[in-house]
Protein backbone atom coordinates (compact mmCIF):
# COMPACT_ATOMS: atom_id res chain seq x y z
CA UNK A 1 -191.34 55.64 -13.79
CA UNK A 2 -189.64 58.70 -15.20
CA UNK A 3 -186.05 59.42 -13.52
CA UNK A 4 -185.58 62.55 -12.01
CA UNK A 5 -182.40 64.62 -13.11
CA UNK A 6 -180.21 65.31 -10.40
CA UNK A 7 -177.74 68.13 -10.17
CA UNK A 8 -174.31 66.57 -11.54
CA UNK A 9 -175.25 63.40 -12.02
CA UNK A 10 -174.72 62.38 -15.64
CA UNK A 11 -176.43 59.47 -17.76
CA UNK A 12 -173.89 56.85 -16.95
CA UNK A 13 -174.13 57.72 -13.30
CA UNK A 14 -178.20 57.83 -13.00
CA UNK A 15 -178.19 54.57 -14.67
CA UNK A 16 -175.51 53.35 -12.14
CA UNK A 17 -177.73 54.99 -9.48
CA UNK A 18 -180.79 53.52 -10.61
CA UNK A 19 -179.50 50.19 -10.57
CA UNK A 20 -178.63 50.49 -7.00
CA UNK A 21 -182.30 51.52 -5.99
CA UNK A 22 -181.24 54.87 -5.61
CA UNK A 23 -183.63 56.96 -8.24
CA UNK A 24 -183.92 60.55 -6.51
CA UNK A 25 -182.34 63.40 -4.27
CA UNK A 26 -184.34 61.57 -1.36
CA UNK A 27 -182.73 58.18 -1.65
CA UNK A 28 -179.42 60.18 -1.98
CA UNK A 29 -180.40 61.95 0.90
CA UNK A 30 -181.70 59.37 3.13
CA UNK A 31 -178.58 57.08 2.22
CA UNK A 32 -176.03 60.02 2.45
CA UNK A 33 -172.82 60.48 -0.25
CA UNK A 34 -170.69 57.83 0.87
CA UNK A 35 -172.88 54.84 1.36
CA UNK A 36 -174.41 56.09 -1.97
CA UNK A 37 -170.85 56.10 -3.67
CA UNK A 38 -170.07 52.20 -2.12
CA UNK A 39 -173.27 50.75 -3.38
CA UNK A 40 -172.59 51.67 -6.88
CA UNK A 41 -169.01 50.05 -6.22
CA UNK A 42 -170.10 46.88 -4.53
CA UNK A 43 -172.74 46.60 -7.72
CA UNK A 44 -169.31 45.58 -9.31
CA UNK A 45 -168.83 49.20 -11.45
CA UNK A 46 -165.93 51.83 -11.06
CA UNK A 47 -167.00 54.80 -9.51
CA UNK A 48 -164.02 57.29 -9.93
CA UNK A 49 -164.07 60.45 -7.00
CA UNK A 50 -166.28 62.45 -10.04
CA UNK A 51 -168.95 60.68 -8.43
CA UNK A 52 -168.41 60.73 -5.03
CA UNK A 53 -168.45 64.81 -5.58
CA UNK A 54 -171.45 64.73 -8.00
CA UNK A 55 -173.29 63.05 -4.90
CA UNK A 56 -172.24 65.71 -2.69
CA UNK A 57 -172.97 68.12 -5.07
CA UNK A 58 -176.19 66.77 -5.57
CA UNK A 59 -177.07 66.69 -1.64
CA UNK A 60 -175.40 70.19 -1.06
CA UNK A 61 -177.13 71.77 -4.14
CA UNK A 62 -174.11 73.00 -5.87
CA UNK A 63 -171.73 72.15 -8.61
CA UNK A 64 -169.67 69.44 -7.85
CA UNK A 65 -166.27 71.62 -8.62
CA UNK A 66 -167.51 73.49 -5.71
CA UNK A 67 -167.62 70.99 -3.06
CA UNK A 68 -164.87 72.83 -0.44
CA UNK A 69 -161.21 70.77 -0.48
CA UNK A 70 -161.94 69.75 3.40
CA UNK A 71 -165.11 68.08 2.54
CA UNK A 72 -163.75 66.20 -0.23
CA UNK A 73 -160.60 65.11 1.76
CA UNK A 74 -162.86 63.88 4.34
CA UNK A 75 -165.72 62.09 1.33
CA UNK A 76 -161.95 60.33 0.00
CA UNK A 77 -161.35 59.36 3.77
CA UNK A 78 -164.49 57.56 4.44
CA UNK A 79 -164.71 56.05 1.07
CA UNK A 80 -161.41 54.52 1.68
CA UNK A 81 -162.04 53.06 4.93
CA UNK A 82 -165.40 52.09 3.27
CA UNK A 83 -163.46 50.39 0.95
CA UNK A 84 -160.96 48.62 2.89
CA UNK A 85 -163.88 46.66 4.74
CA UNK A 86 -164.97 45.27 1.09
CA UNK A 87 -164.48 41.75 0.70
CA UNK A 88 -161.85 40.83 -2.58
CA UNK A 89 -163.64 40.08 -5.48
CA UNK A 90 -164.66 36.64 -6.55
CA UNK A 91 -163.11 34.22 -9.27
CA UNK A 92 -160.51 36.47 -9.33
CA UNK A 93 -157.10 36.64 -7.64
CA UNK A 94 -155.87 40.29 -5.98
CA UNK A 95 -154.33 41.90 -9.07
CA UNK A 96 -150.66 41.80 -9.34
CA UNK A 97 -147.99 43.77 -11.18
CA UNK A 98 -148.29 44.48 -14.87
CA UNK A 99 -145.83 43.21 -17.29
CA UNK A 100 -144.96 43.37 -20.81
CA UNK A 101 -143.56 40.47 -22.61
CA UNK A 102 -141.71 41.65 -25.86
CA UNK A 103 -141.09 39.07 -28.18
CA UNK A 104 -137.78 38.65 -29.57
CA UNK A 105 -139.00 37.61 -33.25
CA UNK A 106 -138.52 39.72 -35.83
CA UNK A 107 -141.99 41.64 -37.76
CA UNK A 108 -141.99 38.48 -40.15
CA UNK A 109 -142.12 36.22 -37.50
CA UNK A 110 -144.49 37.78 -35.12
CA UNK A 111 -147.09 38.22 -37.83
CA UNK A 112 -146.54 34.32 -37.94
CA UNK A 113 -145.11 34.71 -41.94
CA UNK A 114 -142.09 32.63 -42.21
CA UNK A 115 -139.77 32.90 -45.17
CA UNK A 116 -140.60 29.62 -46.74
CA UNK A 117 -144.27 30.57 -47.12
CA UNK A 118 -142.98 33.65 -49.24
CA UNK A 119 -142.66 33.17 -52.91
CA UNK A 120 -139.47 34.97 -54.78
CA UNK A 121 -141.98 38.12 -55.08
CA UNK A 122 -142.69 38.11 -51.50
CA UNK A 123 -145.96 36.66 -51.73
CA UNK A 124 -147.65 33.72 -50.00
CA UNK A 125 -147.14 30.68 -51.82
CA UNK A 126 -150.38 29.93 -53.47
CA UNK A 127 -149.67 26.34 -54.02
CA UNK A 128 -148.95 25.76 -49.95
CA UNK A 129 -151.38 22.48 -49.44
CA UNK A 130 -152.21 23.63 -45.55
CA UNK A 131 -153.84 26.64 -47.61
CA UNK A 132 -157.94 26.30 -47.89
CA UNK A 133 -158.51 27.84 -50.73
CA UNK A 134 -162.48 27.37 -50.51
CA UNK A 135 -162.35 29.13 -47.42
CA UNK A 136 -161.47 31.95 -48.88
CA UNK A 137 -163.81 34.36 -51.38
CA UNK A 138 -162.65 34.90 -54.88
CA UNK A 139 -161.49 37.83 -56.03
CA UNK A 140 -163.49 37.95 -59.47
């Protein structure tokens, strides 16, 4: 079946569309923008608000720039409550804060290079025995 190109909706968001059943304006239609928009997130990928406007867009018949500010404030509303009533995802605990580790070894170190594997020319010793030398291609 040849897809149907839909007003603002871009390859990566037809595909995402098609792979939630919806494949033309009338699906989009007869599911509306929201429950459109929470199908491709419950499928498991990350809809930004882009879509949720391309949808209304779509349904409305203009570009989705031109979606007025009250409609999209009220599209981010029921998406959000929409999304609220999700269940967490599986396998996979609520995601916490980021941090960042820094190491307090110097570049040497960190690159795993000590200064006993170095050579007086700075090189890697070439007679260290934990070295597998047939592992490695030669350079003639």
């Amino acid at each position: 079946m040849t897809a149907v190109k839909m007003r603002n909706i871009g390859p990566k968001s037809a595909a995402w569309l098609r792979q939630v059943g919806l494949r033309s304006l009338e699906d989009l239609t007869a599911v509306g923008t929201v429950e459109a928009f929470m199908r491709v997130k419950r499928a498991g990928f990350k809809p930004g608000l882009n879509l949720l406007y391309a949808i209304e867009g779509a349904l409305l018949d203009c570009h989705w720039q031109e979606v007025p500010e009250e409609r999209r404030q009220q599209l981010i509303l029921a998406a959000d409550a929409a999304t609220a009533l999700l269940p967490p995802p599986r396998n996979r605990p609520a995601a916490g804060p980021v941090t960042t580790t820094m190491n307090s070894r110097g570049p040497d170190e960190a690159m795993g290079t000590d200064d006993h594997d170095l050579d007086s020319a700075g090189d890697a010793d070439a007679g260290d025995s934990s070295y597998d030398h047939s592992a490695a291609g030669s350079e003639d």
